[in-house]
PDB file of N, CA and C in Angstrom:
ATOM      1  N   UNK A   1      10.138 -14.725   1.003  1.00  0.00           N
ATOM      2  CA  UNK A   1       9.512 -13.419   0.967  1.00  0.00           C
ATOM      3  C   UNK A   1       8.674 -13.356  -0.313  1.00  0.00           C
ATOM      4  N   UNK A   2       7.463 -12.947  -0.240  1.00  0.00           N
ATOM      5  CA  UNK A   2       6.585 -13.047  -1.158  1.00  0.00           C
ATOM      6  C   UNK A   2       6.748 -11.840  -2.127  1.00  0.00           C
ATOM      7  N   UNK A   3       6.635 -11.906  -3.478  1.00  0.00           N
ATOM      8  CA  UNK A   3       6.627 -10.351  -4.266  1.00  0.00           C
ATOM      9  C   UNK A   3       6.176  -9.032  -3.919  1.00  0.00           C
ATOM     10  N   UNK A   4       5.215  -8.849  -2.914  1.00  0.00           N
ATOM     11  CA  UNK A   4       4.822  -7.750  -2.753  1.00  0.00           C
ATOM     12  C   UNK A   4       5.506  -7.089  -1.273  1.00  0.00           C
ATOM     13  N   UNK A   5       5.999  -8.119  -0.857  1.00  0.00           N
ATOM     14  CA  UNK A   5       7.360  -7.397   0.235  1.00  0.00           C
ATOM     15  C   UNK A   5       8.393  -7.200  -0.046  1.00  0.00           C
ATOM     16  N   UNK A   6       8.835  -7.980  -1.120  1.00  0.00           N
ATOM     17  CA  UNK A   6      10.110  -7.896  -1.836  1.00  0.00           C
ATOM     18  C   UNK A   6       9.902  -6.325  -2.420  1.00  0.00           C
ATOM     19  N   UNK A   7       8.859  -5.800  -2.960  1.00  0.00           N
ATOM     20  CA  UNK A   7       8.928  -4.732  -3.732  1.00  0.00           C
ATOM     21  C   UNK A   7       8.498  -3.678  -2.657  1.00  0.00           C
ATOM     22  N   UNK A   8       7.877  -3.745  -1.474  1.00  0.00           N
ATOM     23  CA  UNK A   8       7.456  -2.639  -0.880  1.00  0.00           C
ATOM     24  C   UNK A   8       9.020  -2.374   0.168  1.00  0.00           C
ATOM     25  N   UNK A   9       9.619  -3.468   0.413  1.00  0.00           N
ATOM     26  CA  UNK A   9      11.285  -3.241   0.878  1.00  0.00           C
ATOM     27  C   UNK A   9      12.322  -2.257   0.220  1.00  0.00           C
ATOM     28  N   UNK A  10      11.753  -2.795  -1.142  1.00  0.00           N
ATOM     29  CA  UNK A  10      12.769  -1.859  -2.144  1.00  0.00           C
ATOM     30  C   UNK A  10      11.876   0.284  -2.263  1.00  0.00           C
ATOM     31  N   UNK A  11      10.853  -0.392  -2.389  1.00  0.00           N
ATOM     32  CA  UNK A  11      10.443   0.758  -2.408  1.00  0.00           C
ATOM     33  C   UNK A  11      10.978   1.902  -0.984  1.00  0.00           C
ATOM     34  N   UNK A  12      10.694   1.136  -0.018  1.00  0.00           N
ATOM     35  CA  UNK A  12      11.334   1.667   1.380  1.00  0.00           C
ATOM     36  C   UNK A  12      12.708   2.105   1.057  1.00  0.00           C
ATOM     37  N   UNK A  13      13.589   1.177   0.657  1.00  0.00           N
ATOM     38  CA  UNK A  13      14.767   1.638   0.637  1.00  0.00           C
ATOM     39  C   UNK A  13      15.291   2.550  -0.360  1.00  0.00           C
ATOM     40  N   UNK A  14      14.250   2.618  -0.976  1.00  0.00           N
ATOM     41  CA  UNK A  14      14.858   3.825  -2.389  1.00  0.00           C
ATOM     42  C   UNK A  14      14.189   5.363  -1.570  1.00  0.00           C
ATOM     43  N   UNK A  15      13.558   5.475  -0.714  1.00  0.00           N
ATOM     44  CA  UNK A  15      13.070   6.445   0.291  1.00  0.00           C
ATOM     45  C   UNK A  15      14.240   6.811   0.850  1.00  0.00           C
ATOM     46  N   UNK A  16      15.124   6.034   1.448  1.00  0.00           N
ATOM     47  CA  UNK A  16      15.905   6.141   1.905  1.00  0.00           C
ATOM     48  C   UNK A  16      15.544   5.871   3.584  1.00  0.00           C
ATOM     49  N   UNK A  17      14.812   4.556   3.921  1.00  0.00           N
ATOM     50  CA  UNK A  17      14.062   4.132   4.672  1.00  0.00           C
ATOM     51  C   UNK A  17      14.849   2.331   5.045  1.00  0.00           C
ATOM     52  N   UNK A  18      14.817   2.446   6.531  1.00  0.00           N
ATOM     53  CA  UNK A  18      15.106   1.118   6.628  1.00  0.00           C
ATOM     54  C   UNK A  18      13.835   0.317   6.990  1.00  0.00           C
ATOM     55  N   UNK A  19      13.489  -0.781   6.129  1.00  0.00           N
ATOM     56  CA  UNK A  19      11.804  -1.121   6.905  1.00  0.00           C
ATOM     57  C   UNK A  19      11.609  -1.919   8.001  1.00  0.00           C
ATOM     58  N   UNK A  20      13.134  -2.195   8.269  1.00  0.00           N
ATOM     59  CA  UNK A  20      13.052  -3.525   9.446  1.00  0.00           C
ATOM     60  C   UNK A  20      13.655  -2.414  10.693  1.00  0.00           C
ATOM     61  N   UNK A  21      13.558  -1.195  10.779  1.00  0.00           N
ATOM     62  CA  UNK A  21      14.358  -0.396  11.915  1.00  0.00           C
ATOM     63  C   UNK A  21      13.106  -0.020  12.771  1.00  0.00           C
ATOM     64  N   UNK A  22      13.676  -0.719  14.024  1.00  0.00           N
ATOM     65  CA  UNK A  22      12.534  -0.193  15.240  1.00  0.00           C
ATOM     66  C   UNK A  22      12.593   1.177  15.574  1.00  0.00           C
ATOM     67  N   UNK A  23      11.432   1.544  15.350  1.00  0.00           N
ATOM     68  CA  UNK A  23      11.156   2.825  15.343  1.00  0.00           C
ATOM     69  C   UNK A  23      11.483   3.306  16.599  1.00  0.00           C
ATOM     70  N   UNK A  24      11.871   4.613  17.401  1.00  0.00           N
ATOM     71  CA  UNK A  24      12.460   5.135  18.450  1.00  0.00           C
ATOM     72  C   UNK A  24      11.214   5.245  19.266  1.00  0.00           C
ATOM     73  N   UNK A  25       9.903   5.292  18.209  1.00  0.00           N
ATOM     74  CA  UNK A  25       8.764   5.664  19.588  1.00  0.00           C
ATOM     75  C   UNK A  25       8.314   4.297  20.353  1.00  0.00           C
ATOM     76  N   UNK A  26       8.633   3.278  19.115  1.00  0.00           N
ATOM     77  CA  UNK A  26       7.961   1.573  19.630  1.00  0.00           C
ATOM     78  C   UNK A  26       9.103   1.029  20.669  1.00  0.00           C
ATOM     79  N   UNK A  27      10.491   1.574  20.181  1.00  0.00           N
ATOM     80  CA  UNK A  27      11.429   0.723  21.172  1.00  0.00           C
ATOM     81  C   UNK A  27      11.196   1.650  22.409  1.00  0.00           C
ATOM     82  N   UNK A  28      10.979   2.936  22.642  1.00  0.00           N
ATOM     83  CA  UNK A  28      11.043   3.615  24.227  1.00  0.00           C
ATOM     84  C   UNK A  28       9.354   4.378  24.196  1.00  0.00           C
ATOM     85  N   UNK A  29       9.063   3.989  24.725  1.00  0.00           N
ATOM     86  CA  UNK A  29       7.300   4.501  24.361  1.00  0.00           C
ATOM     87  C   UNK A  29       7.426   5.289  25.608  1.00  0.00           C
ATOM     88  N   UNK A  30       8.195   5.061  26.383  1.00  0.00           N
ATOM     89  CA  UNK A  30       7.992   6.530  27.525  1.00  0.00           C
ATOM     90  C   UNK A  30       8.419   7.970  26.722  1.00  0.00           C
ATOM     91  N   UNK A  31       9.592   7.554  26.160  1.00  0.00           N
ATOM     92  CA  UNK A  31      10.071   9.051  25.937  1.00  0.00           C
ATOM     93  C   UNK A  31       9.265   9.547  24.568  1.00  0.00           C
ATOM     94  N   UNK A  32       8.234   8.490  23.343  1.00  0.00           N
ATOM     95  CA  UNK A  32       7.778   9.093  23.027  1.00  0.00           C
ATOM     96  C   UNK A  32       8.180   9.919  21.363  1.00  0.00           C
ATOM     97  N   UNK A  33       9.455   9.820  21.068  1.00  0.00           N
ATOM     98  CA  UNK A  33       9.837  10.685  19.523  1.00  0.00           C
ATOM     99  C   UNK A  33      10.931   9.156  19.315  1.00  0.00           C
ATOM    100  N   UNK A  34      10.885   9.879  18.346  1.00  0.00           N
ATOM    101  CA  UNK A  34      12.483   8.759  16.802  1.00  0.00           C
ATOM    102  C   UNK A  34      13.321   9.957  16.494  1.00  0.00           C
ATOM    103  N   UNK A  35      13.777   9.817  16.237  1.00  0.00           N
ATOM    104  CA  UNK A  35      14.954  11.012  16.022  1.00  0.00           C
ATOM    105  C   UNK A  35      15.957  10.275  14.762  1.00  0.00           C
ATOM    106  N   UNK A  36      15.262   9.271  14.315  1.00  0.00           N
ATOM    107  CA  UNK A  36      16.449   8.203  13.266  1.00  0.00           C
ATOM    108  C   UNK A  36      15.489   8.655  11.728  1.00  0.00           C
ATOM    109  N   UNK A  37      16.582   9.274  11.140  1.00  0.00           N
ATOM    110  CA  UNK A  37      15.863   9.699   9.440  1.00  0.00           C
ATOM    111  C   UNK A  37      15.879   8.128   8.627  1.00  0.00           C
ATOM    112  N   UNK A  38      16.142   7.127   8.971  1.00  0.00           N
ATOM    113  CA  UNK A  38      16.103   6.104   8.331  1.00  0.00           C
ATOM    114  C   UNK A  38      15.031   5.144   8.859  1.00  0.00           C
ATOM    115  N   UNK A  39      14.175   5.458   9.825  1.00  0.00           N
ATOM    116  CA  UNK A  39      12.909   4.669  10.633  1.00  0.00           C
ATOM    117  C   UNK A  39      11.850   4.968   9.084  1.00  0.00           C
ATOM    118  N   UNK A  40      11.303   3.504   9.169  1.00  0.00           N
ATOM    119  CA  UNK A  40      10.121   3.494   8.078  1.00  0.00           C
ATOM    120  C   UNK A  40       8.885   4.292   8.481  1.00  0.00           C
ATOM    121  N   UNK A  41       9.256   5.122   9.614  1.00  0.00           N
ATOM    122  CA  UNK A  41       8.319   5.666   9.896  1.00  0.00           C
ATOM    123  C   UNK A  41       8.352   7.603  10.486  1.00  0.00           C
ATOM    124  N   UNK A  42       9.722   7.875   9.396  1.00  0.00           N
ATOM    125  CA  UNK A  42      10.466   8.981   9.821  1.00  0.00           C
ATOM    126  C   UNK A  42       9.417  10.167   9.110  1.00  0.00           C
ATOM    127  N   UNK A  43       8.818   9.998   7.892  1.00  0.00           N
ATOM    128  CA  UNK A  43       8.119  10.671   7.564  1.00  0.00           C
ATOM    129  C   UNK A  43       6.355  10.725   8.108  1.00  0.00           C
ATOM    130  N   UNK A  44       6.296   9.811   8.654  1.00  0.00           N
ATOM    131  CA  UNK A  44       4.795   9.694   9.104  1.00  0.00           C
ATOM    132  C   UNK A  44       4.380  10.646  10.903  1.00  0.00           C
ATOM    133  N   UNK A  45       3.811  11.378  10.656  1.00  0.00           N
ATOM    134  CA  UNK A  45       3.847  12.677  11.807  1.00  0.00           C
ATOM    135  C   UNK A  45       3.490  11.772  13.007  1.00  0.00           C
ATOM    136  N   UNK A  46       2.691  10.840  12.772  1.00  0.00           N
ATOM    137  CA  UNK A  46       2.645   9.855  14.559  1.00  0.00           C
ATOM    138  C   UNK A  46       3.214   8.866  14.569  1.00  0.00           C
ATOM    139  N   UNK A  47       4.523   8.254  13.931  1.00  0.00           N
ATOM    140  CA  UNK A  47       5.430   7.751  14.188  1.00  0.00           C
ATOM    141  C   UNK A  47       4.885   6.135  13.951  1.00  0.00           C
ATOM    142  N   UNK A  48       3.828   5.569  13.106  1.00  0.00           N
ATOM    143  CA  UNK A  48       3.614   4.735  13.252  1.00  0.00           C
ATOM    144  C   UNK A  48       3.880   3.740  12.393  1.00  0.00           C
ATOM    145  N   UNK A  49       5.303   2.560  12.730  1.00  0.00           N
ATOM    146  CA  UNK A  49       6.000   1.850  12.087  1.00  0.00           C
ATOM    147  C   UNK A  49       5.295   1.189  11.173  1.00  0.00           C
ATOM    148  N   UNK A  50       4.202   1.016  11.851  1.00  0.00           N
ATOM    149  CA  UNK A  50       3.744  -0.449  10.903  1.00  0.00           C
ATOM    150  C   UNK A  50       2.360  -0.408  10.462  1.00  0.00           C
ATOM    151  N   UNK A  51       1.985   1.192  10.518  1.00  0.00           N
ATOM    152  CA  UNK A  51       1.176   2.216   9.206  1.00  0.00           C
ATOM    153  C   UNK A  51       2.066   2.220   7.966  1.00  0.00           C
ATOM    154  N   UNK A  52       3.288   2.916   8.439  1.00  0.00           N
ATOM    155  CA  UNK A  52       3.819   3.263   7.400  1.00  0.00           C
ATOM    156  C   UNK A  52       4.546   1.590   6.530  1.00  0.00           C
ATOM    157  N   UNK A  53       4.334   0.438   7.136  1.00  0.00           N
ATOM    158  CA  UNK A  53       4.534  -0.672   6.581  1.00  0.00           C
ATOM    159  C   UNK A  53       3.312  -1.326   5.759  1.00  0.00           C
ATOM    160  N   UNK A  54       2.416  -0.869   6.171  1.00  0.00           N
ATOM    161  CA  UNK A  54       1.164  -1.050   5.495  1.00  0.00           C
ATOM    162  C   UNK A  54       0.909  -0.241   4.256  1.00  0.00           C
ATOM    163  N   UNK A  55       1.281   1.168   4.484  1.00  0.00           N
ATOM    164  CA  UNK A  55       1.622   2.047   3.257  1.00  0.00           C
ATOM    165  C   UNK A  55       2.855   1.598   2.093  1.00  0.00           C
ATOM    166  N   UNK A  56       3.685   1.205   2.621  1.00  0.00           N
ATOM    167  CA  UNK A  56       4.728   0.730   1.319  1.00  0.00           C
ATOM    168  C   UNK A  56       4.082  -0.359   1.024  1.00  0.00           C
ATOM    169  N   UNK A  57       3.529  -1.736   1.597  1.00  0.00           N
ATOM    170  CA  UNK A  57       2.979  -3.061   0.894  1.00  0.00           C
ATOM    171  C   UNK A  57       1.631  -2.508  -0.632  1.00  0.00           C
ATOM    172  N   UNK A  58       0.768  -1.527   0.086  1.00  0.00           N
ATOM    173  CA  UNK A  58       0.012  -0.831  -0.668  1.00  0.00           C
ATOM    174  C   UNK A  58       0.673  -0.638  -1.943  1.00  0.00           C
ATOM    175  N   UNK A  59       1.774   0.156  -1.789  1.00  0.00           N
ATOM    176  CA  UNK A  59       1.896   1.327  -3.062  1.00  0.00           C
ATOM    177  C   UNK A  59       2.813  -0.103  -3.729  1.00  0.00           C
ATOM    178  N   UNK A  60       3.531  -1.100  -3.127  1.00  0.00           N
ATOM    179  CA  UNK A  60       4.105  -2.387  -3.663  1.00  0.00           C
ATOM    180  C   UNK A  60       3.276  -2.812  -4.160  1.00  0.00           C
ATOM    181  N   UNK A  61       1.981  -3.051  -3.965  1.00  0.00           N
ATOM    182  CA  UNK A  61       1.075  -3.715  -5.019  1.00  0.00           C
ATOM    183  C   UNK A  61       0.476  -3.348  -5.833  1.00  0.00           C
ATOM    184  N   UNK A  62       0.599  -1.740  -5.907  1.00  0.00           N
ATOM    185  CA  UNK A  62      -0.260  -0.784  -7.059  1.00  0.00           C
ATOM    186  C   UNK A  62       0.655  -1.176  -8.148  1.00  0.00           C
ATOM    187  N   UNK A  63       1.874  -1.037  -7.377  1.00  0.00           N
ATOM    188  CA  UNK A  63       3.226  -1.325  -8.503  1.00  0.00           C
ATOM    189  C   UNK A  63       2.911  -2.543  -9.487  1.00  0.00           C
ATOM    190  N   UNK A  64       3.143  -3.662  -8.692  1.00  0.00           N
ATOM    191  CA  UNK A  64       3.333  -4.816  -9.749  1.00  0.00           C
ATOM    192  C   UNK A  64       1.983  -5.276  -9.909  1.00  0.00           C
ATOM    193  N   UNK A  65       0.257  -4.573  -9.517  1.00  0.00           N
ATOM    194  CA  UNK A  65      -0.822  -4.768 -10.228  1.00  0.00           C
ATOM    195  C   UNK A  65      -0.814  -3.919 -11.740  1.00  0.00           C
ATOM    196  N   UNK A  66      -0.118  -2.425 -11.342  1.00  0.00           N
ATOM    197  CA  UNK A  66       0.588  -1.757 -12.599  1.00  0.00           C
ATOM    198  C   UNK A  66       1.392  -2.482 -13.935  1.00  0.00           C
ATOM    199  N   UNK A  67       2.551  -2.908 -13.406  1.00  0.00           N
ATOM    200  CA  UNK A  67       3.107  -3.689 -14.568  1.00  0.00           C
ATOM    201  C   UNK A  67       2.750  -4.898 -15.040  1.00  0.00           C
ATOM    202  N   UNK A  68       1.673  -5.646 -14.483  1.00  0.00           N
ATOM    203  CA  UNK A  68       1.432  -7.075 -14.619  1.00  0.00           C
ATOM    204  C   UNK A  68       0.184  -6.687 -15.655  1.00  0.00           C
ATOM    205  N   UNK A  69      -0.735  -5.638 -15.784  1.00  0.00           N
ATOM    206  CA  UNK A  69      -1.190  -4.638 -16.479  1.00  0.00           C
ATOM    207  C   UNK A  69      -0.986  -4.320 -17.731  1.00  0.00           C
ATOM    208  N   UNK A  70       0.375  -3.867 -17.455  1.00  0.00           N
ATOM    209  CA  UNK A  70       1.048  -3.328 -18.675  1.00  0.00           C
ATOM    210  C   UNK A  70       1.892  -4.235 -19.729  1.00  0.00           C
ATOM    211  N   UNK A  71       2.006  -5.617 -18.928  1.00  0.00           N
ATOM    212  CA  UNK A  71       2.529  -6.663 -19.900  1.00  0.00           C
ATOM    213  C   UNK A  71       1.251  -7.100 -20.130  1.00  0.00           C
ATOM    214  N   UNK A  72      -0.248  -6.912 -20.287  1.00  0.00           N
ATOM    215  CA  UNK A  72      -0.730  -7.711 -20.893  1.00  0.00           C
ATOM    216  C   UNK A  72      -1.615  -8.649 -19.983  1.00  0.00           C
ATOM    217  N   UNK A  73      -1.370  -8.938 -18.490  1.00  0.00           N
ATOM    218  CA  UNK A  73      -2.385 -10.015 -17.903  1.00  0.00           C
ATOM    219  C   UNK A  73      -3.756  -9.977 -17.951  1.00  0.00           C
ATOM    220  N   UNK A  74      -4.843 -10.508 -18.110  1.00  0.00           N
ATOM    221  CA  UNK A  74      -5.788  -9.730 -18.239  1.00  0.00           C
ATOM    222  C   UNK A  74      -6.604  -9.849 -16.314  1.00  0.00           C
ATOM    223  N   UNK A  75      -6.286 -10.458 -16.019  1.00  0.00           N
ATOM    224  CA  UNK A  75      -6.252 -10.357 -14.268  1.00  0.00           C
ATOM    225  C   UNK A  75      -5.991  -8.943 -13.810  1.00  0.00           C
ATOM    226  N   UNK A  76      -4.846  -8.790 -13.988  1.00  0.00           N
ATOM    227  CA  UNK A  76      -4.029  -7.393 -13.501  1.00  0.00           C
ATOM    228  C   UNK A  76      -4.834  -6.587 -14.152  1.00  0.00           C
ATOM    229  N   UNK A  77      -4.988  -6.665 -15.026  1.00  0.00           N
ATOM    230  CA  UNK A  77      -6.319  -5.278 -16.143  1.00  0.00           C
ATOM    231  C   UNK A  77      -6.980  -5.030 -15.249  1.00  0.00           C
ATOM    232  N   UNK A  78      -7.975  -6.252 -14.690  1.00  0.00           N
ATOM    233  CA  UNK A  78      -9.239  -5.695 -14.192  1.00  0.00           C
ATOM    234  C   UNK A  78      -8.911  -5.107 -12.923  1.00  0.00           C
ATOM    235  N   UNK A  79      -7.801  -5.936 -12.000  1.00  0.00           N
ATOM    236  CA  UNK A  79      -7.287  -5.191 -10.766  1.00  0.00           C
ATOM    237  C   UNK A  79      -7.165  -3.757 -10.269  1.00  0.00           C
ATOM    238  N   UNK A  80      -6.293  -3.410 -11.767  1.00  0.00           N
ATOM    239  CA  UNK A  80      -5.883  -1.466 -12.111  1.00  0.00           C
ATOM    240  C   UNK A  80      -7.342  -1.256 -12.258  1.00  0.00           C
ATOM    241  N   UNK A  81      -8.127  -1.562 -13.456  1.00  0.00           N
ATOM    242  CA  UNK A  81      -9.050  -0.953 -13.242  1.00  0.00           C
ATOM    243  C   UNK A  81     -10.286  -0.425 -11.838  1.00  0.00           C
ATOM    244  N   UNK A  82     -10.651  -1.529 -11.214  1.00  0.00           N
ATOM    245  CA  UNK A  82     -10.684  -1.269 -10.015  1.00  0.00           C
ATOM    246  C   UNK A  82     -10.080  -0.562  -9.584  1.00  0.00           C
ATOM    247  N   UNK A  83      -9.139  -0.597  -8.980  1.00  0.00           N
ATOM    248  CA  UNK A  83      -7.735   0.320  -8.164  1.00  0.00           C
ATOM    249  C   UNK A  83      -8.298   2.196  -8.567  1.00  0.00           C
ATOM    250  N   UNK A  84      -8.369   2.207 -10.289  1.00  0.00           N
ATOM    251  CA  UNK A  84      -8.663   3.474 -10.807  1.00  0.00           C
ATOM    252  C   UNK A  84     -10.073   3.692 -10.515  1.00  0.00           C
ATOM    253  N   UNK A  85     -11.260   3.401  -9.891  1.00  0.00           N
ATOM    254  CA  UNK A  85     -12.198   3.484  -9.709  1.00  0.00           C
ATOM    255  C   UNK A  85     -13.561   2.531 -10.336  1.00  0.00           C
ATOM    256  N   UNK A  86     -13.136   1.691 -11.083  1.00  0.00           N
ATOM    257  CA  UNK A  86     -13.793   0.853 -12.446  1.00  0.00           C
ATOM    258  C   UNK A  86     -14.630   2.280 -13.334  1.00  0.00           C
ATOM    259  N   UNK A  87     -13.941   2.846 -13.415  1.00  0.00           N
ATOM    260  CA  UNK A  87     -14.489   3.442 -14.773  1.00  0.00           C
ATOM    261  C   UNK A  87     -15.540   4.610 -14.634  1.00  0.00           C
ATOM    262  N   UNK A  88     -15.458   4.426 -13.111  1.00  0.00           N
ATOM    263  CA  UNK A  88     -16.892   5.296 -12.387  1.00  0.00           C
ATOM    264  C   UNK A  88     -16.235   7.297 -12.417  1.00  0.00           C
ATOM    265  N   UNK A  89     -17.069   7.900 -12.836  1.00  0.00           N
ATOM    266  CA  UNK A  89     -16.625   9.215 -12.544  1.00  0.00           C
ATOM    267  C   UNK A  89     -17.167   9.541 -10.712  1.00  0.00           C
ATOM    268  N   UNK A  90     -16.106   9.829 -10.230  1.00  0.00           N
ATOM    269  CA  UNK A  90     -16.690   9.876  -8.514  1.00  0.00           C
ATOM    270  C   UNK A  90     -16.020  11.719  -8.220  1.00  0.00           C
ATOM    271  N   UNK A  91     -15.684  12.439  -8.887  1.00  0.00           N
ATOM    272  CA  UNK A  91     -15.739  13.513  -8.844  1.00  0.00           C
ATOM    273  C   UNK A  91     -16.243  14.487  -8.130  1.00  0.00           C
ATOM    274  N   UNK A  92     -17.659  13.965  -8.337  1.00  0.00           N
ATOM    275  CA  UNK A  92     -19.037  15.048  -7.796  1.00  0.00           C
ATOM    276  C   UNK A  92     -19.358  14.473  -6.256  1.00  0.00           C
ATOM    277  N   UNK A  93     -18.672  13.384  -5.930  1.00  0.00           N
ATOM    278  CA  UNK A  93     -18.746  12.834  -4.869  1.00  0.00           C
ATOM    279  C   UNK A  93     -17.800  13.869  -3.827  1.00  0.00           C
ATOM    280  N   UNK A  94     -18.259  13.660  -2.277  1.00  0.00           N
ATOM    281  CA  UNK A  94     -17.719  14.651  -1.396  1.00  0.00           C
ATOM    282  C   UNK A  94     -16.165  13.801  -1.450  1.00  0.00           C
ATOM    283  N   UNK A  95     -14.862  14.494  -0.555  1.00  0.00           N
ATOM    284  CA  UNK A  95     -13.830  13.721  -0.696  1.00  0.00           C
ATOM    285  C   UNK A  95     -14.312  12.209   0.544  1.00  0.00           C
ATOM    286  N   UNK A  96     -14.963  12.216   1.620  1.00  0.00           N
ATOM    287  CA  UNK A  96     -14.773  11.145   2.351  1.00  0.00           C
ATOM    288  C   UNK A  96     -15.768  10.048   1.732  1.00  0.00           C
ATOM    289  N   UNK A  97     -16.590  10.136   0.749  1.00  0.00           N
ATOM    290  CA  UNK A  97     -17.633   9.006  -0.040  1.00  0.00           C
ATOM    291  C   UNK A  97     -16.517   8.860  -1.246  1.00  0.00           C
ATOM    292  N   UNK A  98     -16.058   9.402  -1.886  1.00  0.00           N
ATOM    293  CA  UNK A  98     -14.790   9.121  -2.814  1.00  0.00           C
ATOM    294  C   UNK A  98     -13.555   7.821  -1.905  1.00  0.00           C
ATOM    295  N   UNK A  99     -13.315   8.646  -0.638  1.00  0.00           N
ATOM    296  CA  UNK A  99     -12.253   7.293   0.136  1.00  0.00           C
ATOM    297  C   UNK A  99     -13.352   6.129   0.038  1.00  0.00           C
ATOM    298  N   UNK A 100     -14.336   6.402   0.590  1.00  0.00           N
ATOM    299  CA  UNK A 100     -15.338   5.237   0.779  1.00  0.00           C
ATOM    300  C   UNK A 100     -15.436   4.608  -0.445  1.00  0.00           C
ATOM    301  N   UNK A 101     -15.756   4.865  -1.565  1.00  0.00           N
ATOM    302  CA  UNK A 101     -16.083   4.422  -2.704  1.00  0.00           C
ATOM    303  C   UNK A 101     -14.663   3.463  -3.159  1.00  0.00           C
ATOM    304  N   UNK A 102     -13.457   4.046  -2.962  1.00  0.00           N
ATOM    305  CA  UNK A 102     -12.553   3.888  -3.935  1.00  0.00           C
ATOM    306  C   UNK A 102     -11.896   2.159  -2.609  1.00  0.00           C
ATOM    307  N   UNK A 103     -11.798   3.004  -1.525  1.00  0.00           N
ATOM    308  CA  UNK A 103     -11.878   1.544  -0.242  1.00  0.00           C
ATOM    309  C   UNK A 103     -12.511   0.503  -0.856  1.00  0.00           C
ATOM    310  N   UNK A 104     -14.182   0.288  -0.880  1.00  0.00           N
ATOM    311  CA  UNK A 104     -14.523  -0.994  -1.537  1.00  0.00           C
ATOM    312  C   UNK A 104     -13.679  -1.308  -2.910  1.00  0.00           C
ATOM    313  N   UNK A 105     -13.421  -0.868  -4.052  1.00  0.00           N
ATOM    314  CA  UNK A 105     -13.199  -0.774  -4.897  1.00  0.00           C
ATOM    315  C   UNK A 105     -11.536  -1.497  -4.847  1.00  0.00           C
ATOM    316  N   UNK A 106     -10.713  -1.158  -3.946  1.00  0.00           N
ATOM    317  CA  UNK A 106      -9.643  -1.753  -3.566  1.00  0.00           C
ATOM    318  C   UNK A 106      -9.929  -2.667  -2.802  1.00  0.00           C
ATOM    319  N   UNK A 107     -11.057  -3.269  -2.353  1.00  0.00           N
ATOM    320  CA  UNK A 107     -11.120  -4.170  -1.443  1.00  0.00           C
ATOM    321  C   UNK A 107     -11.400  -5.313  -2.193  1.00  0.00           C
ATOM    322  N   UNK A 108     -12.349  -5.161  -3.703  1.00  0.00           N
ATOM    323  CA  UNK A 108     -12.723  -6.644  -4.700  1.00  0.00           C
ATOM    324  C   UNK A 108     -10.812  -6.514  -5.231  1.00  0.00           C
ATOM    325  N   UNK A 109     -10.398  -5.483  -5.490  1.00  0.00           N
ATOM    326  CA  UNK A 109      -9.097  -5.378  -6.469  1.00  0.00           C
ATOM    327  C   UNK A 109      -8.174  -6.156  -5.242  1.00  0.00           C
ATOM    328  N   UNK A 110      -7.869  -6.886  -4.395  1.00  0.00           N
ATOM    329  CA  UNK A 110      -7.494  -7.160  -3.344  1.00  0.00           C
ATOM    330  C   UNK A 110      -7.842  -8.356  -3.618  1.00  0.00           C
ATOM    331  N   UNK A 111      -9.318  -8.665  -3.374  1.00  0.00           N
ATOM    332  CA  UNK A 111     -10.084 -10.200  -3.076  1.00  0.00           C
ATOM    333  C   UNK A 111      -9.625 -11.005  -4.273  1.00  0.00           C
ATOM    334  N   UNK A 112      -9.482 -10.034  -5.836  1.00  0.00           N
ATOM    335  CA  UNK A 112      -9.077 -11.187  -6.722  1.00  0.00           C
ATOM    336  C   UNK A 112      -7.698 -11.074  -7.213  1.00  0.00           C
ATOM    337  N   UNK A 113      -6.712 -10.217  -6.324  1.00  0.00           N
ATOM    338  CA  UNK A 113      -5.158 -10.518  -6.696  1.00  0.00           C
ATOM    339  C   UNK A 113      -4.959 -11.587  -5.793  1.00  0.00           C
ATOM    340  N   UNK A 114      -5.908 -11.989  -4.596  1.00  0.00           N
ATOM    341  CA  UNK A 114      -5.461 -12.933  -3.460  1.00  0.00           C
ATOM    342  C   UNK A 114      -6.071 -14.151  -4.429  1.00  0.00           C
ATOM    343  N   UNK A 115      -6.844 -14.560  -5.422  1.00  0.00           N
ATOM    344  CA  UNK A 115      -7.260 -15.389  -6.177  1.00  0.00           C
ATOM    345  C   UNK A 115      -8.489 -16.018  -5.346  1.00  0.00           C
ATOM    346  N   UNK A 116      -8.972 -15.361  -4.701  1.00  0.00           N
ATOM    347  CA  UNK A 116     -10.694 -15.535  -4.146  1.00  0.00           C
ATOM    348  C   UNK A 116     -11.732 -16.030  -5.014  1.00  0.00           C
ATOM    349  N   UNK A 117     -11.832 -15.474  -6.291  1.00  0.00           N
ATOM    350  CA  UNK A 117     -12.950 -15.767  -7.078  1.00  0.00           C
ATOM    351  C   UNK A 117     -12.527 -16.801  -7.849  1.00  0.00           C
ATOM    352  N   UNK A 118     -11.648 -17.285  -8.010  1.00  0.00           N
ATOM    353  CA  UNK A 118     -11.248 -18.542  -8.571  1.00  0.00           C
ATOM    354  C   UNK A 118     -10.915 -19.647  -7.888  1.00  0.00           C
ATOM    355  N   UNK A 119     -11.017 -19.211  -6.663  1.00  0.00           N
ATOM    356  CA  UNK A 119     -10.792 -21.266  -5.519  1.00  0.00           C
ATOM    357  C   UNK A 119     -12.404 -22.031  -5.671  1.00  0.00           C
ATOM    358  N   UNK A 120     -11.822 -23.378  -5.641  1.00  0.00           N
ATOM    359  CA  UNK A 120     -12.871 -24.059  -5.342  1.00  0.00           C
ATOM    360  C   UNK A 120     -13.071 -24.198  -4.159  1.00  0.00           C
TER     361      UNK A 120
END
């Protein structure tokens, strides 16, 4: 298991979330609801397991792009920074050009935690 599942697991489970529990709408799709407060997908209003698995890997990697940051990497620096917008005031921007903006912006902060700009 790679670090950023290891930490988006834990994160799940400190929710009080199981992340490996089939959700009630994926195992019976006729009937449609979950009714289980421990589905990784108990808080998400359309029930979708493996949104809300995509959401904990996320906030797992804000995490340890955060502390890898805060000890000092200078990799992880530029990552957060990205992540925080690189420095850009986007304020005056409407909210859906702000998602847009901040999307690319997580998308280079992405390309070089996967070590893209450094393969030969």
């Amino acid at each position: 298991m790679n670090e950023v599942e290891a930490v988006a697991r834990a994160i799940c489970a400190a929710d009080g979330h199981d992340f490996d529990e089939v959700c009630g709408v994926d195992a019976n799709p006729d009937e449609g609801y979950c009714d289980s407060g421990t589905c990784v997908a108990s808080c998400w209003e359309e029930h979708d397991a493996e949104q809300a698995r995509r959401w904990y890997r996320h906030i797992a990697q804000a995490a340890i792009a955060a502390l890898d940051a805060a000890r000092g990497d200078p990799v992880a620096r530029v990552v957060e920074w990205l992540r925080n917008g690189g420095g850009t005031d986007i304020s005056q921007l409407s909210g859906s050009t702000q998602m847009l903006f901040l999307k690319g912006m997580n998308r280079y902060a992405d390309a070089i935690e996967r070590g893209e700009p450094f393969r030969d």
